[in-house]
Protein backbone atom coordinates (compact mmCIF):
# COMPACT_ATOMS: atom_id res chain seq x y z
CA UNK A 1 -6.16 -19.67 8.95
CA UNK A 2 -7.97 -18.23 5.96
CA UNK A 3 -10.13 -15.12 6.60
CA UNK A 4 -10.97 -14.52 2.82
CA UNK A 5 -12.10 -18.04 1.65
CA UNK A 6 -11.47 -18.28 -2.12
CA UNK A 7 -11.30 -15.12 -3.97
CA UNK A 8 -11.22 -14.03 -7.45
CA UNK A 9 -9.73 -10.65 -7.50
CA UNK A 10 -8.61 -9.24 -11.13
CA UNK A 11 -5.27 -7.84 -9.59
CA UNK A 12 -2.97 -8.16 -13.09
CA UNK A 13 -5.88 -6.23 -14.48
CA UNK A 14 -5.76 -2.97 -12.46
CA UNK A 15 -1.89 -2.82 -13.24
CA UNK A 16 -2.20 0.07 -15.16
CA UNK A 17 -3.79 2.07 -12.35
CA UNK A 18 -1.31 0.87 -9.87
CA UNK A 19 2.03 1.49 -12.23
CA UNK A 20 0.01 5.31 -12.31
CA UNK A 21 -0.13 5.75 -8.54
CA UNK A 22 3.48 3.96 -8.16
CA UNK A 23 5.07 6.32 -10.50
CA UNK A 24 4.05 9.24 -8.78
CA UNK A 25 4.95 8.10 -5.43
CA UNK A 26 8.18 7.14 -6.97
CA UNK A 27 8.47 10.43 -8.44
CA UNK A 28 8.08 11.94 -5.07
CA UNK A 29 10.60 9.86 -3.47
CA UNK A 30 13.06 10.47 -5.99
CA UNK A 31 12.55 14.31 -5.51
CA UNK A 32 13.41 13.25 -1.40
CA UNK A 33 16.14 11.31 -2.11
CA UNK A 34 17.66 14.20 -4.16
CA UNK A 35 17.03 16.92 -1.23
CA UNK A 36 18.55 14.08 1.00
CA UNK A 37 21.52 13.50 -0.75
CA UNK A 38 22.14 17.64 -1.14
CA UNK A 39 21.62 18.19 2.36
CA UNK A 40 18.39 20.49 2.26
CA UNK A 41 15.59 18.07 3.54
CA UNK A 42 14.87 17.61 7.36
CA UNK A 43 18.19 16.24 8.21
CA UNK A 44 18.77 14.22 11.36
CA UNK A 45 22.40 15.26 13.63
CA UNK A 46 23.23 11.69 12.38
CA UNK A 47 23.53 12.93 8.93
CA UNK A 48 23.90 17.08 9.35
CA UNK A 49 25.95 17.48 12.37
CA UNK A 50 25.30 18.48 15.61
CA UNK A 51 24.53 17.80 19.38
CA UNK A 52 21.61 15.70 20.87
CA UNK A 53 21.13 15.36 24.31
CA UNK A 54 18.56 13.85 26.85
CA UNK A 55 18.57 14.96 30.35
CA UNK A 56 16.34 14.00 33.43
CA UNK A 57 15.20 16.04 35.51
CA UNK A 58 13.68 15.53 39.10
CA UNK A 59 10.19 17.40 39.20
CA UNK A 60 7.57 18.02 36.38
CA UNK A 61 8.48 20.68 33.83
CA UNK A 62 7.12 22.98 31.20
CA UNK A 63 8.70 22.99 27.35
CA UNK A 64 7.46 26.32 27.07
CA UNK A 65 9.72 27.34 30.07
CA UNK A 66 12.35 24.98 28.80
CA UNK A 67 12.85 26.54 25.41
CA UNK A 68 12.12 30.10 26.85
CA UNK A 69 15.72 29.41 28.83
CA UNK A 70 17.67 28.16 25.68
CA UNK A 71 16.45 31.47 24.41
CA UNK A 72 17.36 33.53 26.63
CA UNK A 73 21.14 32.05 26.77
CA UNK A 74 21.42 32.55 23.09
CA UNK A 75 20.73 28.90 22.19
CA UNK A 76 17.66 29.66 19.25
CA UNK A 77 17.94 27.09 17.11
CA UNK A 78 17.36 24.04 19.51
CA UNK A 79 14.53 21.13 18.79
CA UNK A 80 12.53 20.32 22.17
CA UNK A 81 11.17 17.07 22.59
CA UNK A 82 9.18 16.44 25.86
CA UNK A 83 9.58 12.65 27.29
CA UNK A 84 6.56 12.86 30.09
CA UNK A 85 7.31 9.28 31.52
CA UNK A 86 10.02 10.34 33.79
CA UNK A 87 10.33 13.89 33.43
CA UNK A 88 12.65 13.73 30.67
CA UNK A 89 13.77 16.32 27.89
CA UNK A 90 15.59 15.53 24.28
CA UNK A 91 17.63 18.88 23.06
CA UNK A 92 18.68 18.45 19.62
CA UNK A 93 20.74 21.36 17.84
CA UNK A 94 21.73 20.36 14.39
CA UNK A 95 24.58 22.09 12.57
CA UNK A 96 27.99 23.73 14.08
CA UNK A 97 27.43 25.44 16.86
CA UNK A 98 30.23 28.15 18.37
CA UNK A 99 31.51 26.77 21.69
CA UNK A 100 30.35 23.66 23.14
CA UNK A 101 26.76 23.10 22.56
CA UNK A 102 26.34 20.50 25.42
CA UNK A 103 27.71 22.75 28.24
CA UNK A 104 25.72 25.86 27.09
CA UNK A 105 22.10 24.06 27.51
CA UNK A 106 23.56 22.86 30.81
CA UNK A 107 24.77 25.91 32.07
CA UNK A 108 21.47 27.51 30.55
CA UNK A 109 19.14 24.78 32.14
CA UNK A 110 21.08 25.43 35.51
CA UNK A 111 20.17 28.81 35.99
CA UNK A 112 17.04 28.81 34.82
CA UNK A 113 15.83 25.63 36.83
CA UNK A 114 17.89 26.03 39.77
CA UNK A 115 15.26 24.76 41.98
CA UNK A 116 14.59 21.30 39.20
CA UNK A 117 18.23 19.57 39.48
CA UNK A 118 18.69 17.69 36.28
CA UNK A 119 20.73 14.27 35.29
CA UNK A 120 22.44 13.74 31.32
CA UNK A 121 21.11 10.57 30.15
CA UNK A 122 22.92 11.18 26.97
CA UNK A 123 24.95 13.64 24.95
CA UNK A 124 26.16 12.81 21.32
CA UNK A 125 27.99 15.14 18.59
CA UNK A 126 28.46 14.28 15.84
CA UNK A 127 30.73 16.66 13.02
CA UNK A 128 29.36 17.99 10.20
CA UNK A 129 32.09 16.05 8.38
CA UNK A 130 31.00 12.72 9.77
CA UNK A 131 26.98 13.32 9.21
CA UNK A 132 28.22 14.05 5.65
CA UNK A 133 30.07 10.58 5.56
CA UNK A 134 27.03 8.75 6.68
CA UNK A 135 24.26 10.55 4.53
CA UNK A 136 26.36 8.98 1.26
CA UNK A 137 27.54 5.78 3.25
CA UNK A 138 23.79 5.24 3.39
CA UNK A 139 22.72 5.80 0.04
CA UNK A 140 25.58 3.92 -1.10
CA UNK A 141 24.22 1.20 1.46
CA UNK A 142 20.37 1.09 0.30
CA UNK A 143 21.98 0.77 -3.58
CA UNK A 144 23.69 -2.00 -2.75
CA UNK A 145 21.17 -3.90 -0.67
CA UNK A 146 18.78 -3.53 -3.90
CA UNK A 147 21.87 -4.92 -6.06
CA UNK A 148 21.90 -8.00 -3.76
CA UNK A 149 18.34 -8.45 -3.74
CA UNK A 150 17.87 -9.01 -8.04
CA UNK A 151 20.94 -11.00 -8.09
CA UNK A 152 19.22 -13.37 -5.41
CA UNK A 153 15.55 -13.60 -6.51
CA UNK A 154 17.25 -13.99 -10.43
CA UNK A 155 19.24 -16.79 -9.20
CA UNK A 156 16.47 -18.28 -7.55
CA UNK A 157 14.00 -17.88 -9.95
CA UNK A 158 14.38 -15.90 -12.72
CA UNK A 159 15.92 -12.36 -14.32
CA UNK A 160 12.46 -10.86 -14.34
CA UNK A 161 11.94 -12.18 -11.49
CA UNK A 162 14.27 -10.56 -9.70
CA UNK A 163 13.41 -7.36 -11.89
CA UNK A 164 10.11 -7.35 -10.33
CA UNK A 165 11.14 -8.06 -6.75
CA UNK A 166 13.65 -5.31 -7.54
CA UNK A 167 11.54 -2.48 -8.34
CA UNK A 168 8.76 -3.48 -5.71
CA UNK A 169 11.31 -2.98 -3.64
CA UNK A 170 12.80 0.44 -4.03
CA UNK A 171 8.80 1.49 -4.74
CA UNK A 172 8.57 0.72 -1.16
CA UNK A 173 11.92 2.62 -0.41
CA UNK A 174 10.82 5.74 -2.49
CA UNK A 175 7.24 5.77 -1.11
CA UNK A 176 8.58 6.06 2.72
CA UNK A 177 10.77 8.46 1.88
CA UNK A 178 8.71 10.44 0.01
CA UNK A 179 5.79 10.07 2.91
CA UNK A 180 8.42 11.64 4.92
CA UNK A 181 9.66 14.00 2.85
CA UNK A 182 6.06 14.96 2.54
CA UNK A 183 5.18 15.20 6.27
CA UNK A 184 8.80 16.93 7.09
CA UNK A 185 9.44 14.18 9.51
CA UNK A 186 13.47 13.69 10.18
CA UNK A 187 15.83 11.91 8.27
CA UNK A 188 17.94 9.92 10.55
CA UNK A 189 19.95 6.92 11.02
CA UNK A 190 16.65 5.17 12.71
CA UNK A 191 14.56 6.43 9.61
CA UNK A 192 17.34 4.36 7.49
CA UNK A 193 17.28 1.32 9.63
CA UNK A 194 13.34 1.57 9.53
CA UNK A 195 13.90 1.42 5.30
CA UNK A 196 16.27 -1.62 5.36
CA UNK A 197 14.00 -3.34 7.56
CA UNK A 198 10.40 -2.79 5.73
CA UNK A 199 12.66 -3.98 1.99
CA UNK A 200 13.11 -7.15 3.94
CA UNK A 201 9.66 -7.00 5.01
CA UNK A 202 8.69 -6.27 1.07
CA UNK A 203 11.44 -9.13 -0.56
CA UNK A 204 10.07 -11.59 2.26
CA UNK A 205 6.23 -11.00 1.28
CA UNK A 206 7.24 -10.96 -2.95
CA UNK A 207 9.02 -14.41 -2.54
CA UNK A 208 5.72 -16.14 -0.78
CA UNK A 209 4.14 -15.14 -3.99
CA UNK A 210 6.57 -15.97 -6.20
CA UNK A 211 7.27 -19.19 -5.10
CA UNK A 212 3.22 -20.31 -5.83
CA UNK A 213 3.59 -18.66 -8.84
CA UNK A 214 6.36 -20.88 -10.07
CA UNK A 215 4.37 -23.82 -8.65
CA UNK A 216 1.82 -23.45 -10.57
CA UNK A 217 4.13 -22.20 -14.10
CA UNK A 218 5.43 -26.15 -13.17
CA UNK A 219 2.15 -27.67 -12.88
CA UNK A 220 1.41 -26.18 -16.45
CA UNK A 221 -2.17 -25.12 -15.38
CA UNK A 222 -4.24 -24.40 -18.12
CA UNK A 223 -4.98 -20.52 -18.89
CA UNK A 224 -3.44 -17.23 -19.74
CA UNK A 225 -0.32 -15.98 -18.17
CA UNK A 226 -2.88 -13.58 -16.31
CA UNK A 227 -5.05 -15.79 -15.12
CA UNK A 228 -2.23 -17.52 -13.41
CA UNK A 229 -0.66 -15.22 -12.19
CA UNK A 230 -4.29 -13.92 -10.12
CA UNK A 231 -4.55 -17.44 -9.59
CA UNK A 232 -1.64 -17.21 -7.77
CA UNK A 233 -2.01 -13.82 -5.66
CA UNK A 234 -5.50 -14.72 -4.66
CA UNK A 235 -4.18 -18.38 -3.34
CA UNK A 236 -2.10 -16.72 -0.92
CA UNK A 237 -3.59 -13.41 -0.77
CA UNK A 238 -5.29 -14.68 3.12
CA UNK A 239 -1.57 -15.45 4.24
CA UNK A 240 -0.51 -11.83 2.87
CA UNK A 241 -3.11 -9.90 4.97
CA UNK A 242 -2.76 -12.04 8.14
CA UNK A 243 1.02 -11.39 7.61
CA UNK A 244 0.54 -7.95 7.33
CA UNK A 245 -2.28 -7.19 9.87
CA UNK A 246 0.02 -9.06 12.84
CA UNK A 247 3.18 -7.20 11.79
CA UNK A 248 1.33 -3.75 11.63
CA UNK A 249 -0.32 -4.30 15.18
CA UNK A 250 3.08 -5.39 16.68
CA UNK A 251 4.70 -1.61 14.96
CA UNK A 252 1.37 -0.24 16.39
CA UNK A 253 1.98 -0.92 19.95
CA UNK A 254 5.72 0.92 19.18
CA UNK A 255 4.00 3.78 17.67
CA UNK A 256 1.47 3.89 20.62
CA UNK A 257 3.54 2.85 23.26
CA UNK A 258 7.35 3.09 22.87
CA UNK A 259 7.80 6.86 23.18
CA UNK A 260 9.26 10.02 21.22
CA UNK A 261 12.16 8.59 20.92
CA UNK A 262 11.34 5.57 18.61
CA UNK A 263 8.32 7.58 17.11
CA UNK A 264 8.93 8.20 13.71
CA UNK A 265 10.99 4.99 13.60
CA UNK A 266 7.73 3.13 14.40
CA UNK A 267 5.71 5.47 12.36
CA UNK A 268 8.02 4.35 9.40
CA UNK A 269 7.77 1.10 9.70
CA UNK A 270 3.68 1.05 10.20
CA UNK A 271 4.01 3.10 6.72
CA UNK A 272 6.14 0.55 5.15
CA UNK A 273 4.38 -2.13 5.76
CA UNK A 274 1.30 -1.03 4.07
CA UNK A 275 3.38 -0.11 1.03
CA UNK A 276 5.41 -3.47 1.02
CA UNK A 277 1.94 -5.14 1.36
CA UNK A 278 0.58 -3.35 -1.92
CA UNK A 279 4.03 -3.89 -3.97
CA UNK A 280 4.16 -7.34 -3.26
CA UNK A 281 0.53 -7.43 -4.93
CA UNK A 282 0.01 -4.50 -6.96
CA UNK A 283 3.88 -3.85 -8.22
CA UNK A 284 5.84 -6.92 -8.22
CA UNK A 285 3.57 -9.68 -9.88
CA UNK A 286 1.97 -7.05 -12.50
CA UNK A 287 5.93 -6.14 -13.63
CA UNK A 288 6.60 -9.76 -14.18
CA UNK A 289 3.47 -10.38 -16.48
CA UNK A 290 4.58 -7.03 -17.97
CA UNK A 291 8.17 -8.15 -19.07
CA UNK A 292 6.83 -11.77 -20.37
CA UNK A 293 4.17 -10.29 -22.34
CA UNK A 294 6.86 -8.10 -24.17
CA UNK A 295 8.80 -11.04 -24.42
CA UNK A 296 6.50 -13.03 -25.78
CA UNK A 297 5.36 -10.62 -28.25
CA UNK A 298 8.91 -10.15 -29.58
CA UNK A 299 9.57 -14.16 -29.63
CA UNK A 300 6.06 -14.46 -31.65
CA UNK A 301 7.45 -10.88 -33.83
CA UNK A 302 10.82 -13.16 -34.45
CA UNK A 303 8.80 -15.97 -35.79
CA UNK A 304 6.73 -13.69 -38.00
CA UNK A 305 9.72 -12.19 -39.42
């Protein structure tokens, strides 16, 4: 199915724009990734610490009256999030609390909504300790996943290469986290799994180019490094979008459809994939031409000398 017919697009040409808006995206993320690893952006239980619960109740409810009763019972610092499909509540309280922070929004909720009986779905605590753990397990994790990644795409095609496919890919892991460090959303464990998932994504999408790049380096078409490597992009560029455009629809109908709970996860991944798409064009490919040009000019500066 091609929806674009042959196209001619100068994408190696507008490198220099896209290396501008990459680096400060980058820039961003880097910034995030910092206030992750400290602690001090908006920090999931899974990596600060805490209590999340979801409970059930039988009749309709108000938040307003809901928080208003945490309040009231001392419990201030608790994040609400109304489930309306079954008349359903998600209490998160990050950080230590004194006593047991579970049984105090019980007890609380009890009282105050004597006449609405309520069922725990869930309860999870997690220690400050352990959310500590997992905030440098992950970073730790992400590293190595890139690691793997350029020792792959070098061994199946080439060091730059697997340069390119490397940096494309933590451009798309700095640009979600800095769209989310930007928005305040939370950092959590689904956040992270949304990440690993959209560099797959983003290595998946650079290797389709790749590969008819290096078919056509082997068919020795006549032309500029440039010109094939557009050649290239624009030969596949109808597969990229169709790609994309499916895989966005299907994290649409998550976004739209799958509740609070998966939210942000789905909002993540409808992000990533629009970054992933522009790195596999914009990032990947122009890096490439980048690091042969350089190493072309010093081969020709070698021969000179």
């Amino acid at each position: 199915m091609e929806i674009l017919g042959k196209t001619n697009i100068d994408f190696i040409g507008k490198r220099n724009i896209s290396f501008v808006i990459s680096a400060i995206i980058s820039i961003i993320g880097i910034i995030g990734i910092i206030q992750i690893g400290r602690g001090a952006a908006n920090m999931g239980i899974d990596f600060s610490g805490g209590t999340a619960m979801q409970l059930k109740f039988s009749q309709p409810f108000a938040i307003g009256d809901a928080r208003a009763a945490l309040h009231k019972h001392g419990i201030a610092k608790a994040d609400l999030q109304e489930i309306k499909d079954g008349n359903m509540l998600l209490v998160k309280m990050a950080g230590a609390a004194v006593g047991k922070p579970s049984e105090m929004v019980q007890e609380a909720f009890k009282k105050e909504f004597a006449g609405n009986p309520f069922t725990v779905e869930s309860s999870t605590e997690i220690g400050p300790s352990i959310g500590d753990k997992l905030r440098k397990d992950t970073l730790i994790a992400v590293a190595i996943s890139l690691l793997g990644i350029i020792l792959y795409i070098a061994w199946r095609f080439d060091f730059k290469f697997g340069i390119g496919a490397t940096l494309s890919t933590l451009h798309d892991v700095l640009a979600m986290v800095a769209i989310f460090y930007l928005l305040n959303k939370e950092i959590n464990l689904l956040f992270i799994t949304a990440v690993l998932t959209i560099a797959g994504y983003s290595l998946t999408d650079t290797v389709v180019i790749f590969d008819r790049i290096r078919e056509n380096l082997h068919k020795n078409l006549k032309g500029s490094l440039h010109s094939i490597f557009n050649g290239s992009i624009n030969e596949v560029l109808s597969r990229t979008i169709i790609t994309s455009v499916t895989t966005f629809l299907a994290a649409l109908s998550l976004f739209l459809f799958g509740g609070e709970v998966i939210h942000d996860f789905s909002l993540a991944l409808l992000i990533g994939i629009g970054v992933a798409t522009y790195s596999s064009v914009f990032v990947a490919s122009p890096i490439v031409v980048l690091l042969e040009d350089r190493a072309l000019a010093k081969s020709s500066a070698g021969a000179k000398a």
